[in-house]
PDB file of N, CA and C in Angstrom:
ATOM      1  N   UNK A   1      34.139  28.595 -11.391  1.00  0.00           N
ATOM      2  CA  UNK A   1      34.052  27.232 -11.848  1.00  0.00           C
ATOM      3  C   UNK A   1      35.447  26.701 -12.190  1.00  0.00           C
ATOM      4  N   UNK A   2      36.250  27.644 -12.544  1.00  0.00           N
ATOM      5  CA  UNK A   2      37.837  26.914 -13.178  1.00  0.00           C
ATOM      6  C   UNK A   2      38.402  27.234 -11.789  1.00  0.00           C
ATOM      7  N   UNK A   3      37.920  27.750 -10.851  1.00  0.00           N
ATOM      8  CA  UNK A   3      39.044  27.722  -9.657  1.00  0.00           C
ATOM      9  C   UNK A   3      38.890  26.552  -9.366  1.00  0.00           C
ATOM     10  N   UNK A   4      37.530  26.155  -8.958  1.00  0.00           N
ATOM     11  CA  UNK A   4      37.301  24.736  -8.360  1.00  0.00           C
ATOM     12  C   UNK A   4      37.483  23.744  -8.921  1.00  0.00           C
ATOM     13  N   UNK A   5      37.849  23.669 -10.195  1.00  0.00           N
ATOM     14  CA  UNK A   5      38.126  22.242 -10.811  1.00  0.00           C
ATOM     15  C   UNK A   5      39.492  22.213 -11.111  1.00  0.00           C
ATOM     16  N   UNK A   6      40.087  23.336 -11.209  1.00  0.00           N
ATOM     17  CA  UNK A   6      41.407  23.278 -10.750  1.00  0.00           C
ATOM     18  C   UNK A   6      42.334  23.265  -9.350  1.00  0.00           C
ATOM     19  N   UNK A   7      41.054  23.670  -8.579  1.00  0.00           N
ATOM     20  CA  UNK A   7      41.557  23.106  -7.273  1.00  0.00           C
ATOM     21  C   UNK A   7      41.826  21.784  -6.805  1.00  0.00           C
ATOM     22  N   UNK A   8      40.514  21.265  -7.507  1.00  0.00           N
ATOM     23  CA  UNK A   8      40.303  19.605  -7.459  1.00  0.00           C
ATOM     24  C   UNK A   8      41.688  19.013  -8.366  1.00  0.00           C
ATOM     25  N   UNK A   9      41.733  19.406  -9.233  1.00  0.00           N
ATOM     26  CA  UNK A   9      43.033  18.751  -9.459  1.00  0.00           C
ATOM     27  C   UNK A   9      44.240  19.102  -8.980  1.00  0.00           C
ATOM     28  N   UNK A  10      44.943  20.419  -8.481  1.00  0.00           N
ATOM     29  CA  UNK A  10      45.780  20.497  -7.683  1.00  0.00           C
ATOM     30  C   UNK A  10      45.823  19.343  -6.587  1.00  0.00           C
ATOM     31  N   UNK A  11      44.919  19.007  -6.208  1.00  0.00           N
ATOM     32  CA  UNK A  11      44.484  18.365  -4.931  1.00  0.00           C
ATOM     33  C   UNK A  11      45.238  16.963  -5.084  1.00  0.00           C
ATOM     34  N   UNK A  12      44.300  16.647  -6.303  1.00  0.00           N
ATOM     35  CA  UNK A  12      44.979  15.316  -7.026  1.00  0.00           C
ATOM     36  C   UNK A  12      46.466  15.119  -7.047  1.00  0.00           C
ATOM     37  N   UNK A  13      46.752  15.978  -8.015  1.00  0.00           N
ATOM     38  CA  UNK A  13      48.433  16.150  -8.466  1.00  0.00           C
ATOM     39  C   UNK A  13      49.583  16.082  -7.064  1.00  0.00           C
ATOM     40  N   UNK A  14      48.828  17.038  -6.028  1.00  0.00           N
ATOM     41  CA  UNK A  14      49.475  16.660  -4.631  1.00  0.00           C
ATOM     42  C   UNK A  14      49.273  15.622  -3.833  1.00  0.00           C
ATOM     43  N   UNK A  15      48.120  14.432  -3.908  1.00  0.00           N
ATOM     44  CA  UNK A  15      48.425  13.587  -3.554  1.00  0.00           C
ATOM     45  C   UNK A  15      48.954  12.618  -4.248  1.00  0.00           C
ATOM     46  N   UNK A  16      48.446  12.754  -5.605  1.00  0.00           N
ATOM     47  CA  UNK A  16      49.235  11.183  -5.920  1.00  0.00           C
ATOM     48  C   UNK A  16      50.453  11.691  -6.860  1.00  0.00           C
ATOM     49  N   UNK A  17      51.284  12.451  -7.226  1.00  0.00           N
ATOM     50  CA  UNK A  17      52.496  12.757  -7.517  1.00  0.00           C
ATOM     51  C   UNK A  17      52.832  12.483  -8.866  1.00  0.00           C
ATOM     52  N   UNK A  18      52.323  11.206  -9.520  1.00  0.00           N
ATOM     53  CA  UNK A  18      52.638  10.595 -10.372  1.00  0.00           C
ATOM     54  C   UNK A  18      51.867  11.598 -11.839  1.00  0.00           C
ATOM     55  N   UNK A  19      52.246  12.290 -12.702  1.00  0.00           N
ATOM     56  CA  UNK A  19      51.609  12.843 -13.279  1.00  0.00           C
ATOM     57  C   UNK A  19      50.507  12.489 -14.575  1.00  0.00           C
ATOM     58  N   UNK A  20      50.693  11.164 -14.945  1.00  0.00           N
ATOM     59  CA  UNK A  20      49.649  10.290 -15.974  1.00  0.00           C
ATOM     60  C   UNK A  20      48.518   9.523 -15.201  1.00  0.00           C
ATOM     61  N   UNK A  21      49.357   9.195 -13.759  1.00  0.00           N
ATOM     62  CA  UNK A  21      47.892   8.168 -12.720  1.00  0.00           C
ATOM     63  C   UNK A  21      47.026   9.867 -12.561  1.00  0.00           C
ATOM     64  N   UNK A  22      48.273  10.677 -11.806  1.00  0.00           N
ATOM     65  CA  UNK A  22      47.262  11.856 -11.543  1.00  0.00           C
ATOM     66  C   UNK A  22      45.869  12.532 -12.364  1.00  0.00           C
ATOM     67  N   UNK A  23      46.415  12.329 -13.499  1.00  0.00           N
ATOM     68  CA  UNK A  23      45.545  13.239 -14.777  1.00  0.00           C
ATOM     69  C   UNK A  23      44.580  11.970 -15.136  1.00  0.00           C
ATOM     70  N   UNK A  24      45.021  10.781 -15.136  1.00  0.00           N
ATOM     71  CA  UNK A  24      43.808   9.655 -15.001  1.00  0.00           C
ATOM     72  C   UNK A  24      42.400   9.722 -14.184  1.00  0.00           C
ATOM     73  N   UNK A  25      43.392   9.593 -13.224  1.00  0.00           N
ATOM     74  CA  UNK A  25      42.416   9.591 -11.158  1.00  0.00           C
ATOM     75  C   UNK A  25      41.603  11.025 -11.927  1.00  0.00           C
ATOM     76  N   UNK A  26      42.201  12.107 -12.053  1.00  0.00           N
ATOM     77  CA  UNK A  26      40.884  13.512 -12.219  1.00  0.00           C
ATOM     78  C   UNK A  26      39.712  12.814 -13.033  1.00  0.00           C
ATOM     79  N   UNK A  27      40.474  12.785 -14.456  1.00  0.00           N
ATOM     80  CA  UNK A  27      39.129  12.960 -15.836  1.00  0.00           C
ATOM     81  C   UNK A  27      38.554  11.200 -14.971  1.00  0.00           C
ATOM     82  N   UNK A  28      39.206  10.191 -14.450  1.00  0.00           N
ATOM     83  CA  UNK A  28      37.694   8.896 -14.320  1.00  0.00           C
ATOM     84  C   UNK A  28      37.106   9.906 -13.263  1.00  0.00           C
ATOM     85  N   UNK A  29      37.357   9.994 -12.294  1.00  0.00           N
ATOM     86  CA  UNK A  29      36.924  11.091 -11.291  1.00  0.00           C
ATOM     87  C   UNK A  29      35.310  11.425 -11.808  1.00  0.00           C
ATOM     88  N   UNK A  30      36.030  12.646 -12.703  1.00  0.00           N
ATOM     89  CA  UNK A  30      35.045  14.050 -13.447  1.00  0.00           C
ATOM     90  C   UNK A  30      33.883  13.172 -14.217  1.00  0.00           C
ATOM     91  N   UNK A  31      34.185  12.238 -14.456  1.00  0.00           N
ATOM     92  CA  UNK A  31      33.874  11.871 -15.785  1.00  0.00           C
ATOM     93  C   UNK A  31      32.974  10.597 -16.025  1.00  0.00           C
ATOM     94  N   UNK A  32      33.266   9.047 -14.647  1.00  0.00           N
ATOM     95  CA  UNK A  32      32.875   8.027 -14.402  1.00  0.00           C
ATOM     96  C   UNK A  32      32.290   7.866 -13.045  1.00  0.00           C
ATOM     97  N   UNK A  33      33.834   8.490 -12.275  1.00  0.00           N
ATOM     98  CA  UNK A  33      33.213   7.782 -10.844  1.00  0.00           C
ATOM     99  C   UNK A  33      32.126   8.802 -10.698  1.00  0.00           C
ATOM    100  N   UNK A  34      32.069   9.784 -10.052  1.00  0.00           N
ATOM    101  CA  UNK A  34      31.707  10.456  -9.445  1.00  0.00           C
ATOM    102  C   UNK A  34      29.763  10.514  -9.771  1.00  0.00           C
ATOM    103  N   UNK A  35      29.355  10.579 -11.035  1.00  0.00           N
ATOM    104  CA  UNK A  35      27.833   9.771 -11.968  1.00  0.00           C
ATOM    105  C   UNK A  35      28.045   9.058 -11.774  1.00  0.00           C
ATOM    106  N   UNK A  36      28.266   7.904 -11.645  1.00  0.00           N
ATOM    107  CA  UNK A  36      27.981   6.915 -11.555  1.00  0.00           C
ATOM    108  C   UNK A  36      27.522   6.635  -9.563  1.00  0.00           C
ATOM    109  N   UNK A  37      28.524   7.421  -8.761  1.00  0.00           N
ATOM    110  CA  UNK A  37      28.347   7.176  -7.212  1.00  0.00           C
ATOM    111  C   UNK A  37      26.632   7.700  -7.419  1.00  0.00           C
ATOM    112  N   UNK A  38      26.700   9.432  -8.167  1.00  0.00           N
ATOM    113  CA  UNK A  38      25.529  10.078  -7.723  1.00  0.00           C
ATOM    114  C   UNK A  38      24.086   9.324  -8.399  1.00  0.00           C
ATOM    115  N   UNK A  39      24.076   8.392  -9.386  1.00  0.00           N
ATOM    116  CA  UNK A  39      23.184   7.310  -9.687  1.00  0.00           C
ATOM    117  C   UNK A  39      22.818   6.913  -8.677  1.00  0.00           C
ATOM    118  N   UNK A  40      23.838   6.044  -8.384  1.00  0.00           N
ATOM    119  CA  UNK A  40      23.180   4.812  -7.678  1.00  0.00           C
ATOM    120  C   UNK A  40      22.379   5.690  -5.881  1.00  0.00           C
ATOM    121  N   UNK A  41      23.459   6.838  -5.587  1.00  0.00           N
ATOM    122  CA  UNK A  41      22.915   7.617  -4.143  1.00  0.00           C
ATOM    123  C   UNK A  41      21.189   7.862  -4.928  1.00  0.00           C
ATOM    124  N   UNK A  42      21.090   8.283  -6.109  1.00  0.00           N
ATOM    125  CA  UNK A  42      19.661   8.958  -6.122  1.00  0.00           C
ATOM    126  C   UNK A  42      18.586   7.917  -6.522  1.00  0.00           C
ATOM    127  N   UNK A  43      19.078   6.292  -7.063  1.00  0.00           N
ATOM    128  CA  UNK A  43      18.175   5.451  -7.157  1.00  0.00           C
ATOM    129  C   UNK A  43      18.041   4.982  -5.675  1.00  0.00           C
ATOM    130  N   UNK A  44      18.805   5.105  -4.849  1.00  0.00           N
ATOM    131  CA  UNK A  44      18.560   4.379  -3.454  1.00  0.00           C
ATOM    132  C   UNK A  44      18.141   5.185  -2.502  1.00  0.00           C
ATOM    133  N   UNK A  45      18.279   6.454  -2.278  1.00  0.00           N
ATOM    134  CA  UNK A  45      17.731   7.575  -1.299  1.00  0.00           C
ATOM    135  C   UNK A  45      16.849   8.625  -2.296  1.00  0.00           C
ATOM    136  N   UNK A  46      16.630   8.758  -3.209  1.00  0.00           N
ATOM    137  CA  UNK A  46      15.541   9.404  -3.908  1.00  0.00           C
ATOM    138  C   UNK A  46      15.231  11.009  -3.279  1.00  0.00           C
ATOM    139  N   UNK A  47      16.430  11.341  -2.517  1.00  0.00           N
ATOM    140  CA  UNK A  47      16.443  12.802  -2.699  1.00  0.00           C
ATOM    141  C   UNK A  47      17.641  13.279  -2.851  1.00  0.00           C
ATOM    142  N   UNK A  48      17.302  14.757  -2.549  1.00  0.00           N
ATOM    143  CA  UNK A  48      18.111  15.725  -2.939  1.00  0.00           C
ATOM    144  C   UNK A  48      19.320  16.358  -2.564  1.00  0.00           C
ATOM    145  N   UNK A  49      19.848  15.126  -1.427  1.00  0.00           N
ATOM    146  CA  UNK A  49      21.175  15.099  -1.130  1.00  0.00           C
ATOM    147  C   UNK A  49      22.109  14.778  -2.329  1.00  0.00           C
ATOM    148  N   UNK A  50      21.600  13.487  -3.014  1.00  0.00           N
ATOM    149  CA  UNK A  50      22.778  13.374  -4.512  1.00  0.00           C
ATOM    150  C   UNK A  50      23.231  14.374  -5.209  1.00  0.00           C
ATOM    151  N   UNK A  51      22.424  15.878  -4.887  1.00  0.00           N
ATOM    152  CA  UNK A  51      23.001  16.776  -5.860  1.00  0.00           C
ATOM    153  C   UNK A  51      24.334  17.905  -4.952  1.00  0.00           C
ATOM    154  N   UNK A  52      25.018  17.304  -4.209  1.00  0.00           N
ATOM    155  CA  UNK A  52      25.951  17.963  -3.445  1.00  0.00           C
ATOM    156  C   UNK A  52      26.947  16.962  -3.514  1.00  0.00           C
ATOM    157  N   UNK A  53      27.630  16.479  -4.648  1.00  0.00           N
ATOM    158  CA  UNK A  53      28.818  15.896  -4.813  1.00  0.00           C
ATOM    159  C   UNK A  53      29.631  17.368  -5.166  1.00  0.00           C
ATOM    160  N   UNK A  54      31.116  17.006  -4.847  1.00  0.00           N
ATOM    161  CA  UNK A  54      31.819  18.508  -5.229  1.00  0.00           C
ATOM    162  C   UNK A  54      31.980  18.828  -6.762  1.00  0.00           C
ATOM    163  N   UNK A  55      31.925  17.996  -7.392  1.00  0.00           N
ATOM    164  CA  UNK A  55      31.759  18.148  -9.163  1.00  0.00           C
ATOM    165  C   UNK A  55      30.770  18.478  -9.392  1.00  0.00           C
ATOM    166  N   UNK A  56      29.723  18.084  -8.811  1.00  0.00           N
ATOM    167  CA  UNK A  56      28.101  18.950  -9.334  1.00  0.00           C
ATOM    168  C   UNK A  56      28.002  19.967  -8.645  1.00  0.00           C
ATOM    169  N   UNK A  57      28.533  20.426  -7.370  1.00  0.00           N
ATOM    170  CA  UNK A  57      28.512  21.861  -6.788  1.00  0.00           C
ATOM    171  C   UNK A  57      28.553  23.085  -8.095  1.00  0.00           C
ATOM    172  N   UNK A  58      30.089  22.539  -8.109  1.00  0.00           N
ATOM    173  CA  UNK A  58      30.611  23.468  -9.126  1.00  0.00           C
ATOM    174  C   UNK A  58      30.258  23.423 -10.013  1.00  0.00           C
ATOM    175  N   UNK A  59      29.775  22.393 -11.319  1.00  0.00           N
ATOM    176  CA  UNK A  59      29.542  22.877 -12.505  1.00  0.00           C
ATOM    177  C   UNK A  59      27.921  23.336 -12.126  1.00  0.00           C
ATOM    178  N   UNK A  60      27.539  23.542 -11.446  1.00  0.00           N
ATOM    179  CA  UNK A  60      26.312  24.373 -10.782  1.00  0.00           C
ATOM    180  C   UNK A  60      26.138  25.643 -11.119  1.00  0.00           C
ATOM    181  N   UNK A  61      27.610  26.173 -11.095  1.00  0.00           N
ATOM    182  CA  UNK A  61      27.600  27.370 -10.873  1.00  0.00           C
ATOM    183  C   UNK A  61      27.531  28.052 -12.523  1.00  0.00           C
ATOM    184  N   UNK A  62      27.685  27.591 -13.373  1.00  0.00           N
ATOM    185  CA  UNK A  62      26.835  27.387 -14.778  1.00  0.00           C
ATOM    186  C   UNK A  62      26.630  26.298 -15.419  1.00  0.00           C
ATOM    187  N   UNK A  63      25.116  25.818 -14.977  1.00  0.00           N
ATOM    188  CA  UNK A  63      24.440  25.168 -15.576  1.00  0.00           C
ATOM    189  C   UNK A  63      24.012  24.935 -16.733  1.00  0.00           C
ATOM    190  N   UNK A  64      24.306  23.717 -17.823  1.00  0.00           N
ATOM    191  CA  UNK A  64      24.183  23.904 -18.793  1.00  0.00           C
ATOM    192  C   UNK A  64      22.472  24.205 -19.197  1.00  0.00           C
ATOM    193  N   UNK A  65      22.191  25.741 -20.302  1.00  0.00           N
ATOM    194  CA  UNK A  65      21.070  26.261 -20.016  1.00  0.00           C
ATOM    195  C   UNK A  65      19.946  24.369 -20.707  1.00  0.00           C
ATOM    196  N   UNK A  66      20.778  23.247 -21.294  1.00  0.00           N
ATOM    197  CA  UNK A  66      19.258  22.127 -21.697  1.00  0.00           C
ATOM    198  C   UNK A  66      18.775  21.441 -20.494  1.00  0.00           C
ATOM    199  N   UNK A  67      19.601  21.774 -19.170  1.00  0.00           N
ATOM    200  CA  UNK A  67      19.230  21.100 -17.998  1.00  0.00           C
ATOM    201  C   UNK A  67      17.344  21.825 -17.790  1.00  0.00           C
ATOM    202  N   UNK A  68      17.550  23.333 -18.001  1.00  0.00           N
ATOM    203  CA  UNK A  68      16.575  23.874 -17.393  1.00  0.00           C
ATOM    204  C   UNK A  68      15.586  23.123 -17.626  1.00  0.00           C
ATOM    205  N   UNK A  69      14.729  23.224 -18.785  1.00  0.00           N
ATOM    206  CA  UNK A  69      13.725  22.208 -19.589  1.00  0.00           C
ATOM    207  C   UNK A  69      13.739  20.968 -18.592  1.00  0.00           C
ATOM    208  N   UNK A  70      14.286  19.594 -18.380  1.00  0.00           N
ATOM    209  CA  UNK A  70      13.487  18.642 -17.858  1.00  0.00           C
ATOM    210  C   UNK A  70      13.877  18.873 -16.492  1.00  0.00           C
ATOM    211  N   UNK A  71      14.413  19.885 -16.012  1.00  0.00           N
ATOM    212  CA  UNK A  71      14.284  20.797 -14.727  1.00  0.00           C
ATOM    213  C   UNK A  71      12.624  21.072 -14.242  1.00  0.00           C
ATOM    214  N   UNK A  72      11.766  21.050 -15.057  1.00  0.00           N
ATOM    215  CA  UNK A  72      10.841  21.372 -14.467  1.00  0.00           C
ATOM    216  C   UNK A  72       9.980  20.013 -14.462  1.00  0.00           C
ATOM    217  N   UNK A  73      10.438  19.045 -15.792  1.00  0.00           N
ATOM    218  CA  UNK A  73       9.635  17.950 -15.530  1.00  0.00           C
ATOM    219  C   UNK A  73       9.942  16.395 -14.168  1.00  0.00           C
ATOM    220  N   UNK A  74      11.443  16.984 -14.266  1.00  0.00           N
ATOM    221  CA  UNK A  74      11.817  16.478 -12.771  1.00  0.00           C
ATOM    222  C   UNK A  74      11.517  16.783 -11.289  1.00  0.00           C
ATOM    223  N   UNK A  75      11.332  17.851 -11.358  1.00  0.00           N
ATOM    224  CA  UNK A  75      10.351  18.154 -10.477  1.00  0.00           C
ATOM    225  C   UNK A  75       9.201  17.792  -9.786  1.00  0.00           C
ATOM    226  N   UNK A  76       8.605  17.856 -10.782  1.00  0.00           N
ATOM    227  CA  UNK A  76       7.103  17.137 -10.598  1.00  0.00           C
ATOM    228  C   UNK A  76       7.017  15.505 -10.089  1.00  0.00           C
ATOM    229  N   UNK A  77       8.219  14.913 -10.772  1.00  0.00           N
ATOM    230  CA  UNK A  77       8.232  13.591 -10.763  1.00  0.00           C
ATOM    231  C   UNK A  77       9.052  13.361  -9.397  1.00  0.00           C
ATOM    232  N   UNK A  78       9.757  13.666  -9.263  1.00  0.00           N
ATOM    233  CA  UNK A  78      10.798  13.419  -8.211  1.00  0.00           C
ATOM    234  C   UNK A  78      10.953  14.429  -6.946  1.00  0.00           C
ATOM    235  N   UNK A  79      10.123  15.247  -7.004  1.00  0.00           N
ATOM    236  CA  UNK A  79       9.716  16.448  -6.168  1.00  0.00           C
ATOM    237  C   UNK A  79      10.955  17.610  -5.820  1.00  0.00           C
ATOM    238  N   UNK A  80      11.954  17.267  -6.408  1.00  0.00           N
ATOM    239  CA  UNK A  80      13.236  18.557  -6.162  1.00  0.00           C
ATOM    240  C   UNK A  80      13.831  18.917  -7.986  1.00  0.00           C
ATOM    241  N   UNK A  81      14.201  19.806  -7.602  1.00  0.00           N
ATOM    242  CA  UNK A  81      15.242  20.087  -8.998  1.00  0.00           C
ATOM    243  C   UNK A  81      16.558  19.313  -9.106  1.00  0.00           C
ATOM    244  N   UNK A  82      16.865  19.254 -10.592  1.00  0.00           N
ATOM    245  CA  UNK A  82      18.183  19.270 -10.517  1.00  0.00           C
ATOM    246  C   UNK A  82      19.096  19.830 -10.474  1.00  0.00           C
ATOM    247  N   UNK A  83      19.112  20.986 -10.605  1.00  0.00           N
ATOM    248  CA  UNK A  83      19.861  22.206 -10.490  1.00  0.00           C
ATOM    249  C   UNK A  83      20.007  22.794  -9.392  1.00  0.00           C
ATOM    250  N   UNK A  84      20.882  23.305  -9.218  1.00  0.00           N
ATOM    251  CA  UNK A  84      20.859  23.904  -7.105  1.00  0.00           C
ATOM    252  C   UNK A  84      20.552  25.324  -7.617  1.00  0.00           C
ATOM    253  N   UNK A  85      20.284  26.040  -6.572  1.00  0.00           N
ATOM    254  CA  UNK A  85      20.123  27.762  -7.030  1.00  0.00           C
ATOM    255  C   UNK A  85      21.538  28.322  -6.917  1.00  0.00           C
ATOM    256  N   UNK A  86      21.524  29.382  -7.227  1.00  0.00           N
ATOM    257  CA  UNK A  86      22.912  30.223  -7.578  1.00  0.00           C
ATOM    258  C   UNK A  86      23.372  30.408  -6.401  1.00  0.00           C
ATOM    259  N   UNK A  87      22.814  30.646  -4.829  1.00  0.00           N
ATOM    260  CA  UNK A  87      23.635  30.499  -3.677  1.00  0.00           C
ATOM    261  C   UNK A  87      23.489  29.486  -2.731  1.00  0.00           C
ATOM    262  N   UNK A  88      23.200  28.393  -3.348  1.00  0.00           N
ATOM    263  CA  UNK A  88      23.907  26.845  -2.838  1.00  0.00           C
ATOM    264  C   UNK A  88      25.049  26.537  -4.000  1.00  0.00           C
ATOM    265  N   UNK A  89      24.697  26.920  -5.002  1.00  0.00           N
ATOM    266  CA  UNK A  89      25.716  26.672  -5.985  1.00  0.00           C
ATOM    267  C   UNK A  89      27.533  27.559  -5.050  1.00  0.00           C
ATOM    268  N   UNK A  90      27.330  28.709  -4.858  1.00  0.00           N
ATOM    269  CA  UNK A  90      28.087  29.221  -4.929  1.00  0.00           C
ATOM    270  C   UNK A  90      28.399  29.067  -3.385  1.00  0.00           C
ATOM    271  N   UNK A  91      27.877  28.722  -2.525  1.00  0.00           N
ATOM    272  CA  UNK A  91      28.481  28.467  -0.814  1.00  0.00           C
ATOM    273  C   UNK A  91      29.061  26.929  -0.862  1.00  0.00           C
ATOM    274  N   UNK A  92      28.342  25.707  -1.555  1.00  0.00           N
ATOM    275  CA  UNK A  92      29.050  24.733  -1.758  1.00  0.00           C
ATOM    276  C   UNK A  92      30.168  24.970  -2.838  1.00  0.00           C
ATOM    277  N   UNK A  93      30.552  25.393  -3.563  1.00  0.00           N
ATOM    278  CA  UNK A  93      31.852  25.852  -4.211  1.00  0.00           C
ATOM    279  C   UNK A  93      32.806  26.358  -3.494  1.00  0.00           C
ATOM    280  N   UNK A  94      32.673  27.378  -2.863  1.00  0.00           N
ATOM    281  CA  UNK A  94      33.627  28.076  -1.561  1.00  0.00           C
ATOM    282  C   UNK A  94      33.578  26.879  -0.733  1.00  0.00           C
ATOM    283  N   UNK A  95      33.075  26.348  -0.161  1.00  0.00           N
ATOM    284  CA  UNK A  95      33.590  25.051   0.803  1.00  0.00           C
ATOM    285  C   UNK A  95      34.438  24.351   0.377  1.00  0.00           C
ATOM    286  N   UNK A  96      34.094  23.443  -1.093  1.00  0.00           N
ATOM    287  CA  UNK A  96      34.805  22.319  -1.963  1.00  0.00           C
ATOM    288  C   UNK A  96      36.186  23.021  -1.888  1.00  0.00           C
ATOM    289  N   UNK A  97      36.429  24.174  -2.394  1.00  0.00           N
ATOM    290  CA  UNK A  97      37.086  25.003  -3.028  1.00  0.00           C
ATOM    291  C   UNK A  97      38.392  25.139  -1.832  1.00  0.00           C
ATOM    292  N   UNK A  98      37.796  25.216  -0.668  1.00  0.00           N
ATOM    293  CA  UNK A  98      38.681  25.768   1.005  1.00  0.00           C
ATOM    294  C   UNK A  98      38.846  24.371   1.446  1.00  0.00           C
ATOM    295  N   UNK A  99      38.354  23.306   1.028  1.00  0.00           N
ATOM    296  CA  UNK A  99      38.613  21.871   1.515  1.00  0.00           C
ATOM    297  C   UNK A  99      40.035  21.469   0.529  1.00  0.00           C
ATOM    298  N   UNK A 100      39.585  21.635  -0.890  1.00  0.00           N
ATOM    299  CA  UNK A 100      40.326  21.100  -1.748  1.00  0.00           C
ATOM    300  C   UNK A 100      42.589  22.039  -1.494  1.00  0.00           C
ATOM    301  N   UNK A 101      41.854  23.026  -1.549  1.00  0.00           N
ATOM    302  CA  UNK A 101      43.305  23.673  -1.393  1.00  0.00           C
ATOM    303  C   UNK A 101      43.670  23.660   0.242  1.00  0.00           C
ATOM    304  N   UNK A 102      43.258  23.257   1.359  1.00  0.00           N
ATOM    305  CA  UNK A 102      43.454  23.003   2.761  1.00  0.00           C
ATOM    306  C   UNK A 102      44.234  21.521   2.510  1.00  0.00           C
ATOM    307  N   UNK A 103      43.101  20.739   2.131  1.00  0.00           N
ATOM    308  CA  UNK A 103      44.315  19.414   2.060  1.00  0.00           C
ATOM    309  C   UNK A 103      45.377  19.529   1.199  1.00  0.00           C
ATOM    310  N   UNK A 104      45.267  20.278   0.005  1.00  0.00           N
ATOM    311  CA  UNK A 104      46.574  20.415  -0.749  1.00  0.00           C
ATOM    312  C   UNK A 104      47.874  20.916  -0.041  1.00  0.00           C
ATOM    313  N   UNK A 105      47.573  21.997   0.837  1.00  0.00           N
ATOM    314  CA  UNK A 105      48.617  22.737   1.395  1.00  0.00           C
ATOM    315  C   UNK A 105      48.881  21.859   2.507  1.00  0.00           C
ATOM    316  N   UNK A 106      47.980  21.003   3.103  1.00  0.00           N
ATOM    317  CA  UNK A 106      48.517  20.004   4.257  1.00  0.00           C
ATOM    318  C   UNK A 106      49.612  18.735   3.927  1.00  0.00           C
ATOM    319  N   UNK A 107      49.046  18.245   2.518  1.00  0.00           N
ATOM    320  CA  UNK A 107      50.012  17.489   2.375  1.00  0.00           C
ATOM    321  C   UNK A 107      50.680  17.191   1.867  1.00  0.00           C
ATOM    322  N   UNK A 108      51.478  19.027   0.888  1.00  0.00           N
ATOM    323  CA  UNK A 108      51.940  19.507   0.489  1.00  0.00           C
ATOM    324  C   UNK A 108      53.457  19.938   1.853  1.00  0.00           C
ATOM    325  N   UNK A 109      52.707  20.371   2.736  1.00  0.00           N
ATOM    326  CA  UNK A 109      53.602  20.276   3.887  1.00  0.00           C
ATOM    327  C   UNK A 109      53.785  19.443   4.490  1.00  0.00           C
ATOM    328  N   UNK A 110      53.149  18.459   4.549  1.00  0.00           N
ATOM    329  CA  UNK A 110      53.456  17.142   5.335  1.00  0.00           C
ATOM    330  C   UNK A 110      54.746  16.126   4.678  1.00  0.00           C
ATOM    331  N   UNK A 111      54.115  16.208   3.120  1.00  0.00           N
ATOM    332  CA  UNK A 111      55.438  15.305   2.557  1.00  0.00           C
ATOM    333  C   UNK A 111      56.412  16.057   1.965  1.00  0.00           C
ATOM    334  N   UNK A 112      57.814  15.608   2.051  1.00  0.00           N
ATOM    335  CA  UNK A 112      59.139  15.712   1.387  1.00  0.00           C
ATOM    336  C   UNK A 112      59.053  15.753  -0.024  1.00  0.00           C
ATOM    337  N   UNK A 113      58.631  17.031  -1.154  1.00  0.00           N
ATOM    338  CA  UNK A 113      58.626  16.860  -2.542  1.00  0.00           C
ATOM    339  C   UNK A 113      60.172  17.475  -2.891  1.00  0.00           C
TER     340      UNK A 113
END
């Protein structure tokens, strides 16, 4: 879980350079955009694609244990979980994870630091 969210911000820090926009862009990222995109994807497509953003991959991979509880009443209502299982959790992490440090090292080599 700390590789991948520190990957994600490596990622950051190498593209946008600037180190206060950088550390901005992460936490709205972590924190605004990213809930707020997966809202509106799960009020408008009503499945279980919204739960494969790369921030919910990873904190997947420990779930906070109060999710479990309306884990089961979401279910019923909405017909999927919210929680991914431990090996979608952990194959979408290794992806995020090989995406996030691939573009880092690309354009890390691409630009003149």
């Amino acid at each position: 879980m700390c590789l991948g969210y520190l990957s994600f911000a490596f990622f950051i820090a190498i593209w946008i350079r600037k180190g206060t926009l950088a550390i901005l862009t992460y936490f709205s990222y972590i924190m605004f955009l990213e809930p707020i995109i997966r809202a509106i994807h799960l009020n408008y497509f009503r499945n279980r694609s919204s739960l494969f953003y790369p921030m919910n991959v990873i904190e997947d991979l420990m779930p906070n244990p109060f999710f479990k509880l309306p884990d089961v009443w979401i279910e019923k209502e909405w017909g999927f979980k919210i929680l991914l299982s431990h090996t979608e959790a952990l194959g979408g992490s290794i992806f995020f994870i090989a995406i996030f440090m691939s573009l880092s090292w690309w354009l890390f080599m691409k630009r003149d630091i």
